[in-house]
N, C-alpha and C. Protein backbone atom coordinates (compact mmCIF):
# COMPACT_ATOMS: atom_id res chain seq x y z
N UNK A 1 44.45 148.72 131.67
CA UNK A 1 44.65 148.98 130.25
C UNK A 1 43.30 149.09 129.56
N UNK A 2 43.28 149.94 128.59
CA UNK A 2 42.31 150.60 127.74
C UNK A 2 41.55 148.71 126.81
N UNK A 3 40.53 148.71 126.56
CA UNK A 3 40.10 147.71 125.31
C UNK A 3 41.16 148.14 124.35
N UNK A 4 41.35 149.43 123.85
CA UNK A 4 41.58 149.28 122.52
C UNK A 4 43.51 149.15 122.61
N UNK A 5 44.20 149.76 123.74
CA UNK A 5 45.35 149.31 123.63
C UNK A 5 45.43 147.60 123.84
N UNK A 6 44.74 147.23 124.55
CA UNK A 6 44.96 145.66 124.41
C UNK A 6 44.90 144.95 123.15
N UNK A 7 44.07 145.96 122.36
CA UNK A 7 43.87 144.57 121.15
C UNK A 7 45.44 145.35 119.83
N UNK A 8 45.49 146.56 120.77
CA UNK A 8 47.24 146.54 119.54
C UNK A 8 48.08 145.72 120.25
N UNK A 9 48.31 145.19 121.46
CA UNK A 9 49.60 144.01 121.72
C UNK A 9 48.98 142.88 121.01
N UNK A 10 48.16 142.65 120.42
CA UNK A 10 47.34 141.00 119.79
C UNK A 10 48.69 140.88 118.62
N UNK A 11 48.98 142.15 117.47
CA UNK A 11 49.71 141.29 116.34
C UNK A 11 51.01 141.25 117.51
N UNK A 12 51.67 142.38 118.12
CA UNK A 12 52.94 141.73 118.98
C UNK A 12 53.37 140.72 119.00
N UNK A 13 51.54 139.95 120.15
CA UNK A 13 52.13 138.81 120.62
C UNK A 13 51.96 138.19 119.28
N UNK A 14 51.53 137.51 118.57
CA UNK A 14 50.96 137.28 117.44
C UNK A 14 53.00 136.63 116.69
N UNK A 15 53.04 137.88 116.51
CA UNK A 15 54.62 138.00 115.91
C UNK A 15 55.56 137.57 116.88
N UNK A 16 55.71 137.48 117.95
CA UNK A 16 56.69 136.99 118.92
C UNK A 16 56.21 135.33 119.21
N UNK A 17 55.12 135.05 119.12
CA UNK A 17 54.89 133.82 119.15
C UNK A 17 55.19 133.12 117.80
N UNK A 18 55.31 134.02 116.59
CA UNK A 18 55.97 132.82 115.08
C UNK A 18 57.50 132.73 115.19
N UNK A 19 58.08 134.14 115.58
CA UNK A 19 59.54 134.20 115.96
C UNK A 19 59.72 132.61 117.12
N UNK A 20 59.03 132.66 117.81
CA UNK A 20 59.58 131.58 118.84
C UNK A 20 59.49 130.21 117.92
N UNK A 21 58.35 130.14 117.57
CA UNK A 21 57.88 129.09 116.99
C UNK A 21 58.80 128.53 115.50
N UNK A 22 59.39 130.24 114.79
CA UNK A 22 60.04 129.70 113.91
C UNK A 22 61.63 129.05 114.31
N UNK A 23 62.11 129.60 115.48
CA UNK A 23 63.35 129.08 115.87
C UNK A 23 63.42 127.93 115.93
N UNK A 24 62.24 127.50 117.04
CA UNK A 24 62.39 125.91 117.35
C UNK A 24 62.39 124.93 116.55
N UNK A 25 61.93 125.22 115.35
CA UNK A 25 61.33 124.58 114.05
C UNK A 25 63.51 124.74 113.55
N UNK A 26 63.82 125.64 113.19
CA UNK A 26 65.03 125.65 112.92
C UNK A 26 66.18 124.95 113.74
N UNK A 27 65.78 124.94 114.83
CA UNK A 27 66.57 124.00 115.79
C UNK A 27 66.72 122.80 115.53
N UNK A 28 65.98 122.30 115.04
CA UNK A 28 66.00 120.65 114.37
C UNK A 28 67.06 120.56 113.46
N UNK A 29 67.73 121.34 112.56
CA UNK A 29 68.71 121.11 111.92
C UNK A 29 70.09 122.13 112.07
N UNK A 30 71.07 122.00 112.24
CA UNK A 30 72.05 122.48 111.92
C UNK A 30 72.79 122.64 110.73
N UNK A 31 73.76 122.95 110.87
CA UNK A 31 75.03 123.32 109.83
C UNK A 31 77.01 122.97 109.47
N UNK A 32 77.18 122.36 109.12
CA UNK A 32 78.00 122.64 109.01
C UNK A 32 79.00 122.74 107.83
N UNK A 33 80.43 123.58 108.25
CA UNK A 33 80.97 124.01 106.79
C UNK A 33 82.85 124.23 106.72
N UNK A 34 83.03 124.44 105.67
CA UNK A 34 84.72 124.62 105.60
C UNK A 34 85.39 125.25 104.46
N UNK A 35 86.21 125.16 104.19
CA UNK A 35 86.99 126.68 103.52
C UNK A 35 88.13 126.46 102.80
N UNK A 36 88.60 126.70 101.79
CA UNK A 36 90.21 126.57 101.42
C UNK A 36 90.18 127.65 100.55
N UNK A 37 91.33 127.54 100.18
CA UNK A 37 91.41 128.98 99.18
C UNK A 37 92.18 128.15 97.95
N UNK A 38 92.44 128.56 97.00
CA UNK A 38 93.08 128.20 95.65
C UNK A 38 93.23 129.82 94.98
N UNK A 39 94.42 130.35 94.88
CA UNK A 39 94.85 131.17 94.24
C UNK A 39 93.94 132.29 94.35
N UNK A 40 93.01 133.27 93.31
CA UNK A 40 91.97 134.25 93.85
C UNK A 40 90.67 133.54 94.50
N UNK A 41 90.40 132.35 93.95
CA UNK A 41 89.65 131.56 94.76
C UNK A 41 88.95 131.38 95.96
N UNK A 42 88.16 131.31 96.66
CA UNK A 42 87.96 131.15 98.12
C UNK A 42 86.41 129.56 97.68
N UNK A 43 86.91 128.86 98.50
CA UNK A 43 86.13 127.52 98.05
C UNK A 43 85.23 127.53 99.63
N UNK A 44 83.93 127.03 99.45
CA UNK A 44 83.35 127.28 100.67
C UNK A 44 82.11 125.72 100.63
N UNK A 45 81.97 125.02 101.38
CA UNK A 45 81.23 123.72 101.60
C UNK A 45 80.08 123.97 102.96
N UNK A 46 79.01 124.08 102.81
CA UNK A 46 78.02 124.08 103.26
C UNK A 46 77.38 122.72 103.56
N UNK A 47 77.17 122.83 104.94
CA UNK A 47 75.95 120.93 105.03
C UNK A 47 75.60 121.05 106.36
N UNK A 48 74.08 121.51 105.73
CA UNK A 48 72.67 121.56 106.57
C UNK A 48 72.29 119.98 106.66
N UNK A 49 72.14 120.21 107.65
CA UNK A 49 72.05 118.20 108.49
C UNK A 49 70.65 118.20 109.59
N UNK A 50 70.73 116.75 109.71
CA UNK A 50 69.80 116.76 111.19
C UNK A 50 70.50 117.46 112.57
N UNK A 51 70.22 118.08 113.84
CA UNK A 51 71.00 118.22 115.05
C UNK A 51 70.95 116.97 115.54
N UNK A 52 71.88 116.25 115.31
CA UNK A 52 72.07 114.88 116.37
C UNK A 52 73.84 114.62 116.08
N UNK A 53 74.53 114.01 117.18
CA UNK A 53 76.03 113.83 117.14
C UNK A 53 76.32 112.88 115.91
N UNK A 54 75.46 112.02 115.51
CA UNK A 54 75.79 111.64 114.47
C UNK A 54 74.89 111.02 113.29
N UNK A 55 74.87 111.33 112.68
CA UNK A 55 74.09 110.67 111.03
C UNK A 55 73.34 109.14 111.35
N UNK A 56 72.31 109.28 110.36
CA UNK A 56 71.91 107.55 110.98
C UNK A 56 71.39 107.43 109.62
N UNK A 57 71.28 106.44 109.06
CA UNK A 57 70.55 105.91 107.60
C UNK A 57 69.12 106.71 107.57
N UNK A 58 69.11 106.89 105.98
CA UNK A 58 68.26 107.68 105.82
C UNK A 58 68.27 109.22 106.05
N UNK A 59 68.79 109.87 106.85
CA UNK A 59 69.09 111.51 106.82
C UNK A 59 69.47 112.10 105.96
N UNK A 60 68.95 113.40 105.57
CA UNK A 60 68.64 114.08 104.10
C UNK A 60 70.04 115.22 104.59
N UNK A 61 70.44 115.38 103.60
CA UNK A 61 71.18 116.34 103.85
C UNK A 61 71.45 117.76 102.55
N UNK A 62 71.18 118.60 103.05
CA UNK A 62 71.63 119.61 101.98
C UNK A 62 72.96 120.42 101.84
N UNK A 63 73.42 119.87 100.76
CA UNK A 63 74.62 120.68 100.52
C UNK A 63 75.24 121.65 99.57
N UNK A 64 75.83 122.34 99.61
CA UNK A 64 76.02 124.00 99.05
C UNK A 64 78.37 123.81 98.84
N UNK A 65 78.18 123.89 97.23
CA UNK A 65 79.16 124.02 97.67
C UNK A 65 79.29 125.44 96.41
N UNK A 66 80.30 126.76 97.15
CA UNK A 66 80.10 127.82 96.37
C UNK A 66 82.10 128.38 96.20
N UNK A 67 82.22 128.77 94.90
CA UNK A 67 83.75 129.22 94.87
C UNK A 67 83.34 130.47 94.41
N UNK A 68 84.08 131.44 94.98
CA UNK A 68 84.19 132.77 94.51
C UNK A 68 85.57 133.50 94.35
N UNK A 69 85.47 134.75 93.37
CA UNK A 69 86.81 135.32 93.13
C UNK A 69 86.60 136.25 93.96
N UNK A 70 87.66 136.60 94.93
CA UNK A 70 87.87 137.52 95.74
C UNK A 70 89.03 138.34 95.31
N UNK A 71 89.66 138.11 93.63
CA UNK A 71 90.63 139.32 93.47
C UNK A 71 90.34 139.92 92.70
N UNK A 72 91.21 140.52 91.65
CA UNK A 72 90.64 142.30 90.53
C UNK A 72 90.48 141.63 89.65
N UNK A 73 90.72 140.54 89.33
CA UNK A 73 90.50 139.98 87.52
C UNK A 73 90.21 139.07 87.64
N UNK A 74 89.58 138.50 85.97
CA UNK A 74 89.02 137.35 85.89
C UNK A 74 90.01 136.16 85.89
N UNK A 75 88.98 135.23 86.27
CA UNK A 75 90.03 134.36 86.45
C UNK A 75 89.60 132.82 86.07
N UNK A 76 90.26 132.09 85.49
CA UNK A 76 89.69 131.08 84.43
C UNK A 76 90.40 129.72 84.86
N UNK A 77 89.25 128.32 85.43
CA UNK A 77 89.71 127.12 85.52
C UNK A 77 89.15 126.43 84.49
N UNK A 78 90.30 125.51 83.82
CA UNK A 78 89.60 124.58 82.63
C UNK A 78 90.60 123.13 82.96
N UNK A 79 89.64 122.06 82.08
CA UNK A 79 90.27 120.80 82.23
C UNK A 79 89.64 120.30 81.17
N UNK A 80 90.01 118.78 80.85
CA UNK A 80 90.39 117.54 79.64
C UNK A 80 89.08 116.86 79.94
N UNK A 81 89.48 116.05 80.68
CA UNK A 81 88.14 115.46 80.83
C UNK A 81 87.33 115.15 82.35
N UNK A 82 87.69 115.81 83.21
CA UNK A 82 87.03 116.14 84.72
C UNK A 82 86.33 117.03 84.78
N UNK A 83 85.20 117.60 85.63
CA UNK A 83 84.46 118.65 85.53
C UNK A 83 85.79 119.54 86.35
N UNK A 84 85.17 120.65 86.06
CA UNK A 84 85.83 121.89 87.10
C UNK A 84 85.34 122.17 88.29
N UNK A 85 83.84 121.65 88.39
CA UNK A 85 82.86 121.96 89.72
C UNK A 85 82.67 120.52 90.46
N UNK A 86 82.75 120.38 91.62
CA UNK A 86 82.40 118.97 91.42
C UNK A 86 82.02 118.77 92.96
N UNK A 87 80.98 117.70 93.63
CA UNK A 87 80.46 117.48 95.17
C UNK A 87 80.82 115.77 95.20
N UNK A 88 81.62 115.38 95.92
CA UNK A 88 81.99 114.29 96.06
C UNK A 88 81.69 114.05 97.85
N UNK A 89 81.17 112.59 97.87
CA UNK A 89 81.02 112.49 99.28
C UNK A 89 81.37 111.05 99.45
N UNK A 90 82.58 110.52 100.32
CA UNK A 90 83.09 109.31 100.44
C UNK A 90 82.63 108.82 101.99
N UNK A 91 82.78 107.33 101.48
CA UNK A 91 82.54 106.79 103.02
C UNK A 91 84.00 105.91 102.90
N UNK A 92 84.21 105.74 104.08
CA UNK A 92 86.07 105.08 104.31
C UNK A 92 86.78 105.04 102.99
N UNK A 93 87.02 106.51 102.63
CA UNK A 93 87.84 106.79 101.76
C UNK A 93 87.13 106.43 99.87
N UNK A 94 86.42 105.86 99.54
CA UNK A 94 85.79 105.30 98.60
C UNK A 94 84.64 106.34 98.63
N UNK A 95 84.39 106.76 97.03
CA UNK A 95 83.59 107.52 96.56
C UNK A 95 81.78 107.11 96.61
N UNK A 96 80.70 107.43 97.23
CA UNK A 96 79.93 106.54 97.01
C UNK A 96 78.79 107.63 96.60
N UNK A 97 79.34 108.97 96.13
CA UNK A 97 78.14 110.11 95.18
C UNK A 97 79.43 110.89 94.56
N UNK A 98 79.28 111.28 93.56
CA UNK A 98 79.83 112.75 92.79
C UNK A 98 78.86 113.15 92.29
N UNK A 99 78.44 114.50 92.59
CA UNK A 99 77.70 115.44 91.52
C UNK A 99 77.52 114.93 90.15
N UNK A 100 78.83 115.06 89.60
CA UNK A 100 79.65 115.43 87.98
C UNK A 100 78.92 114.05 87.32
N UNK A 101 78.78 112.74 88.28
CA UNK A 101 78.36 111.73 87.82
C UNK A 101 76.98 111.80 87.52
N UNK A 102 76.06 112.19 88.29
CA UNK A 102 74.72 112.39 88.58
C UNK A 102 74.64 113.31 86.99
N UNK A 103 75.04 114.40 87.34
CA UNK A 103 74.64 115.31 86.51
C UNK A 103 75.18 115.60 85.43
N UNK A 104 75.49 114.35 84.29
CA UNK A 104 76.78 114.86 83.33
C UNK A 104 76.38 115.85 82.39
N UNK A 105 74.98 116.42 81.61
CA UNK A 105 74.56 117.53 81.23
C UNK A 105 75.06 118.93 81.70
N UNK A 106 75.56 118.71 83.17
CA UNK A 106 75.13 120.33 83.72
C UNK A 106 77.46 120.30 84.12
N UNK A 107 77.93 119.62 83.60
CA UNK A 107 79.43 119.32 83.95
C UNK A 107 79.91 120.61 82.92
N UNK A 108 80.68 121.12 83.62
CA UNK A 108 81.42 121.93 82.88
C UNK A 108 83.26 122.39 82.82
N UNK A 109 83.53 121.76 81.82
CA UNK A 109 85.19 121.89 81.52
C UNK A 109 86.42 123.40 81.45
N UNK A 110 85.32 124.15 81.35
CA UNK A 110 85.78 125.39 81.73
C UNK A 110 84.49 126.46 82.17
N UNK A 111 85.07 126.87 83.22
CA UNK A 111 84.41 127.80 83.86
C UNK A 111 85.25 129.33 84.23
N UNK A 112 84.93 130.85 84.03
CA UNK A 112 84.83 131.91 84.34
C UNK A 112 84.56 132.33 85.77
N UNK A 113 85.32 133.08 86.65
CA UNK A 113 84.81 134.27 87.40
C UNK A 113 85.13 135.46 86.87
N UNK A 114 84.02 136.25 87.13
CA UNK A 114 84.13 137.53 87.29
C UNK A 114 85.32 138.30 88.65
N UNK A 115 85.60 139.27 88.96
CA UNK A 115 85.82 139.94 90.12
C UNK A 115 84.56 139.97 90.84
N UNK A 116 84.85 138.95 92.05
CA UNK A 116 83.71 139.23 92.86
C UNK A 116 82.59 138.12 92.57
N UNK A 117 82.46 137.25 90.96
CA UNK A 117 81.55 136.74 91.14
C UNK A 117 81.43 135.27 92.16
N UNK A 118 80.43 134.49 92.18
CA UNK A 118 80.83 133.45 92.78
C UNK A 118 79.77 132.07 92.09
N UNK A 119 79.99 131.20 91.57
CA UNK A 119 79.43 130.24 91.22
C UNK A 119 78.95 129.17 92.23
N UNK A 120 77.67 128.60 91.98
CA UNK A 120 77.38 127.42 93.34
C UNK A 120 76.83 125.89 93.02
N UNK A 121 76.79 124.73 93.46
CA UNK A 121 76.46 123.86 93.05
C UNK A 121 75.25 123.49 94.43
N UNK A 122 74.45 123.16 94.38
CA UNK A 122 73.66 122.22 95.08
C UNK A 122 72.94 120.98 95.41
N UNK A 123 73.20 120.63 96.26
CA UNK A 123 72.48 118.97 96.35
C UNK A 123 71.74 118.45 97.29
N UNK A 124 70.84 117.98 96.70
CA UNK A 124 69.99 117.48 97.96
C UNK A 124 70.48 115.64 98.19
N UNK A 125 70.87 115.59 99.43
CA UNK A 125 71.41 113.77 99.40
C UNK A 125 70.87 113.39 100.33
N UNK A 126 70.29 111.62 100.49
CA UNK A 126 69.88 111.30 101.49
C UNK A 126 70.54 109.99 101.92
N UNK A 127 71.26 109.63 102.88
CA UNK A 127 72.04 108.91 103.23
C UNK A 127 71.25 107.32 102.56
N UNK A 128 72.14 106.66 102.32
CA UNK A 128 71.53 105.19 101.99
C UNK A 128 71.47 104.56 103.48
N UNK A 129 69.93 103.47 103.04
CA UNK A 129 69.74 102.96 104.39
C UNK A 129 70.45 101.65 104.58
N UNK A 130 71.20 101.74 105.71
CA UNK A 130 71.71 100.64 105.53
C UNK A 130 72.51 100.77 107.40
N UNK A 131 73.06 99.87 107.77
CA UNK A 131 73.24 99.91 108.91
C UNK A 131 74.98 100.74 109.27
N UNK A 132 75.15 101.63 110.08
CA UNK A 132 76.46 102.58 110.30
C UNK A 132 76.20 102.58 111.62
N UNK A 133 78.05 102.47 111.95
CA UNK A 133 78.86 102.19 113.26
C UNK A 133 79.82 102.52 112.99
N UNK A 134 80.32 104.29 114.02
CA UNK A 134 81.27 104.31 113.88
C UNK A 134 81.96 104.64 112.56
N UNK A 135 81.23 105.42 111.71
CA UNK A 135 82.22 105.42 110.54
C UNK A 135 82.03 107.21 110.36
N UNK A 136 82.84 107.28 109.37
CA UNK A 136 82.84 109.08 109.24
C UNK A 136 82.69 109.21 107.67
N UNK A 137 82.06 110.36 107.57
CA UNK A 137 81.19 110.41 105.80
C UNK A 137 82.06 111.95 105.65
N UNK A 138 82.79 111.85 104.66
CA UNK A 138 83.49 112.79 104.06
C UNK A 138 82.62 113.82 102.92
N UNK A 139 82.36 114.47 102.93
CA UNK A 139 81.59 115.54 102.01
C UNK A 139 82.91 116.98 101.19
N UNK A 140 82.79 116.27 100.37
CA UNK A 140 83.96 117.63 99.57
C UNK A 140 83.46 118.45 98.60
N UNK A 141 83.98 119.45 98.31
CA UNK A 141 83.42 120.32 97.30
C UNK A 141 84.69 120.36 96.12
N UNK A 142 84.92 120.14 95.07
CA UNK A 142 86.28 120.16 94.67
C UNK A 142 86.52 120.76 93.31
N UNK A 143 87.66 121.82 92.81
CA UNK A 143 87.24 122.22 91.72
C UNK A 143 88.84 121.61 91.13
N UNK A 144 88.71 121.09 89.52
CA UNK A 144 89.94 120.99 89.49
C UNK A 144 90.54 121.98 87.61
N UNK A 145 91.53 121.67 87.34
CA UNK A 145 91.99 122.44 86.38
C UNK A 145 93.19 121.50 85.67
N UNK A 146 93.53 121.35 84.15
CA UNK A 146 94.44 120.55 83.51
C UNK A 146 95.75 122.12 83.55
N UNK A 147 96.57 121.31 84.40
CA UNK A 147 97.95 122.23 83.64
C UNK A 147 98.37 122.39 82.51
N UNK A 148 98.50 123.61 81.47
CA UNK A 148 98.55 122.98 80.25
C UNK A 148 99.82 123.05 79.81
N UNK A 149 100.79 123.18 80.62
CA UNK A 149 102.28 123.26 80.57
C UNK A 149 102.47 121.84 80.61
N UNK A 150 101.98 121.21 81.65
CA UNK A 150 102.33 119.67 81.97
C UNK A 150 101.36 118.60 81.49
N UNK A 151 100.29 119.15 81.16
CA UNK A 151 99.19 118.02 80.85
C UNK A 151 98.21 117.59 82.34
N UNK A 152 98.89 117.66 83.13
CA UNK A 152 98.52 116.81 84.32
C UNK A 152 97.10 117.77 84.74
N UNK A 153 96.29 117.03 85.79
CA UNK A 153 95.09 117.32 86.48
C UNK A 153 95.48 118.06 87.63
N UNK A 154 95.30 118.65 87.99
CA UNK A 154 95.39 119.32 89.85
C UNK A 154 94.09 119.87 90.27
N UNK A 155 93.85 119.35 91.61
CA UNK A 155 92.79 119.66 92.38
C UNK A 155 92.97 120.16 93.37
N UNK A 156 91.69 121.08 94.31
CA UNK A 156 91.78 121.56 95.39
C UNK A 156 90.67 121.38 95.75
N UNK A 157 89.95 120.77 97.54
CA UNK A 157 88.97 121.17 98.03
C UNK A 157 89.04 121.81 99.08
N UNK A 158 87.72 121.75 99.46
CA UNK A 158 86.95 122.47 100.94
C UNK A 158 85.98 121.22 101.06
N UNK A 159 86.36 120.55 102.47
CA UNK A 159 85.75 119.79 102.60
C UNK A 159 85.13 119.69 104.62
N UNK A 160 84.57 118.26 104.91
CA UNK A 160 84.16 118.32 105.93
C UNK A 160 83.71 116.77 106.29
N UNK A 161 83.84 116.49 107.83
CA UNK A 161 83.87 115.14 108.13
C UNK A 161 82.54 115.24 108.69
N UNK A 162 81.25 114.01 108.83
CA UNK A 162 80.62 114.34 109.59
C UNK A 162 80.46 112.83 110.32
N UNK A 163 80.24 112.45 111.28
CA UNK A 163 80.07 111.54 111.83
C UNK A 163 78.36 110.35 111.78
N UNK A 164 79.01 109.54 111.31
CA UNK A 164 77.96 107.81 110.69
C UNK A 164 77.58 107.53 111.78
N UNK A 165 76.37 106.72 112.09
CA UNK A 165 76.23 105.93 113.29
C UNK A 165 75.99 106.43 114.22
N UNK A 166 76.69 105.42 115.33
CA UNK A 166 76.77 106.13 116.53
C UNK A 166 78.13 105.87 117.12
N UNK A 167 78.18 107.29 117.42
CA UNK A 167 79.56 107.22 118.28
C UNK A 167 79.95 106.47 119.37
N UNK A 168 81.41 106.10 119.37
CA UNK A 168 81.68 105.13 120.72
C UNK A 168 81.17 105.44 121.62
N UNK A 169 80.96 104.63 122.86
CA UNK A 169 80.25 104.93 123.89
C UNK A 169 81.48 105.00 124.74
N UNK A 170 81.85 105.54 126.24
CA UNK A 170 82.94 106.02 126.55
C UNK A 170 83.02 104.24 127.39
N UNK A 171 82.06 103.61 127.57
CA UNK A 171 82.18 102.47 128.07
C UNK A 171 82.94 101.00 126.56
N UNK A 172 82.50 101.28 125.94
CA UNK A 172 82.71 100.52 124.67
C UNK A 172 84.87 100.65 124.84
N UNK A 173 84.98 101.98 124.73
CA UNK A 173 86.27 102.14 124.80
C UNK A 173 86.95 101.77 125.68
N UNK A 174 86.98 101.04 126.90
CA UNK A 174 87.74 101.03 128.39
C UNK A 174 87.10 99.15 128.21
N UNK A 175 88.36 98.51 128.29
CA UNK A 175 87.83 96.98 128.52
C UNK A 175 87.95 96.96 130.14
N UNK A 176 86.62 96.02 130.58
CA UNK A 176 86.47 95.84 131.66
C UNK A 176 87.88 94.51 131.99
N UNK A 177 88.35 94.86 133.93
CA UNK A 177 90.08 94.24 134.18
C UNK A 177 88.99 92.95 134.47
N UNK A 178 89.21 91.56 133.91
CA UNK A 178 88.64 90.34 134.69
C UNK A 178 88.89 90.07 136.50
N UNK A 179 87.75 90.04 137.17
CA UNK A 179 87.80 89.72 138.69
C UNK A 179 88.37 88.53 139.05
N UNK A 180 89.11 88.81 139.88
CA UNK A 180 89.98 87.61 140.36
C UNK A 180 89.14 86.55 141.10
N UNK A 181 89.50 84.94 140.51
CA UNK A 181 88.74 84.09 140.98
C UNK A 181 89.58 83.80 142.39
C-alpha cells in the first residue's frame, strides 16, 4: 500500500474505534419500558437503569414517561384536584416518589392533545440508600381525569416492575433434607 492511501484508512479506523468505544460505554445501562392505551391515548413508560439483574441502593435511574394522541381530534383530560400527568414509583405497594408532589408548580389539571401530539414528563431518581432484599420497585406513569357526569376520579397507567436487591439465589429457595443421625 501507497503512504498516502494508508494515511486515508487513519479517520476509518479513527471512526470505527469511537463506534466501538461508544457501544461499550452504552452497554453499561439498559432500558426498560411499557404501554397501555386509554381511549385515543397511547401511554408509554421509559426506565434507563444500570445493566445488572437487579437495583442496589443508590442507582440513578432515568425515567420518561410520554402520552400521545394517536387519533383525528383533539382530545382533552381534566381533573379537581389530582394532576393529569403524573410519575409515581412504589416500593411494596406504598408510594415512596410522585412527580406531582415534587413538582407542584409544573402540575397541571387540564391538559390538551393535538392529533398526533404527544406530551412528556421526566425524571431523574436515585434510589435511596438503604439496604434491599428481594423486593420489587414499581415505576408508573399515570394520567388521570374527573368524570364530570359522576364527580369521581379515574385513572390509567403504563407501568413497570424492576427488581430491588438481590435476587433469590436458586440455593436460598430449596431447604436443605436434615442427614440422618
Amino acid at each position: 500500500m501507497k503512504g498516502k492511501n494508508k494515511l486515508s484508512l487513519i479517520p476509518l479506523i479513527i471512526v470505527g474505534l469511537s463506534m466501538i468505544l461508544a457501544s461499550c460505554s452504552a452497554a453499561a445501562d439498559t432500558y426498560t419500558e411499557g404501554a397501555a392505551r386509554f381511549d385515543l391515548l397511547v401511554l408509554r413508560i421509559r426506565v434507563n437503569h444500570p445493566k445488572q439483574l437487579c437495583l442496589k441502593s443508590g442507582d440513578s435511574l432515568d425515567i420518561r414517561f410520554t402520552v400521545s394522541n394517536v387519533g383525528n381530534e383533539l382530545f382533552v383530560l381534566e381533573t379537581k384536584d389530582s394532576p393529569v400527568l403524573d410519575i409515581v414509583i412504589r416500593e411494596y405497594g406504598r408510594s415512596i416518589y410522585a412527580w406531582a408532589e415534587q413538582n407542584p408548580g409544573q402540575v397541571q389539571h387540564r391538559v390538551e392533545w393535538q392529533p398526533g401530539e404527544s406530551k412528556t414528563v421526566n425524571v431523574k431518581w436515585q434510589l435511596p440508600q438503604k439496604e434491599y432484599a428481594h423486593e420489587a420497585l414499581q415505576i408508573a406513569g399515570l394520567i388521570s381525569e374527573t368524570d364530570v357526569r359522576y364527580g369521581q376520579r379515574t385513572a390509567q397507567s403504563a407501568f413497570i416492575t424492576l427488581c430491588l436487591g438481590y435476587p433469590p439465589a436458586v440455593d436460598d429457595a430449596i431447604t436443605p433434607t436434615p442427614k440422618a443421625k
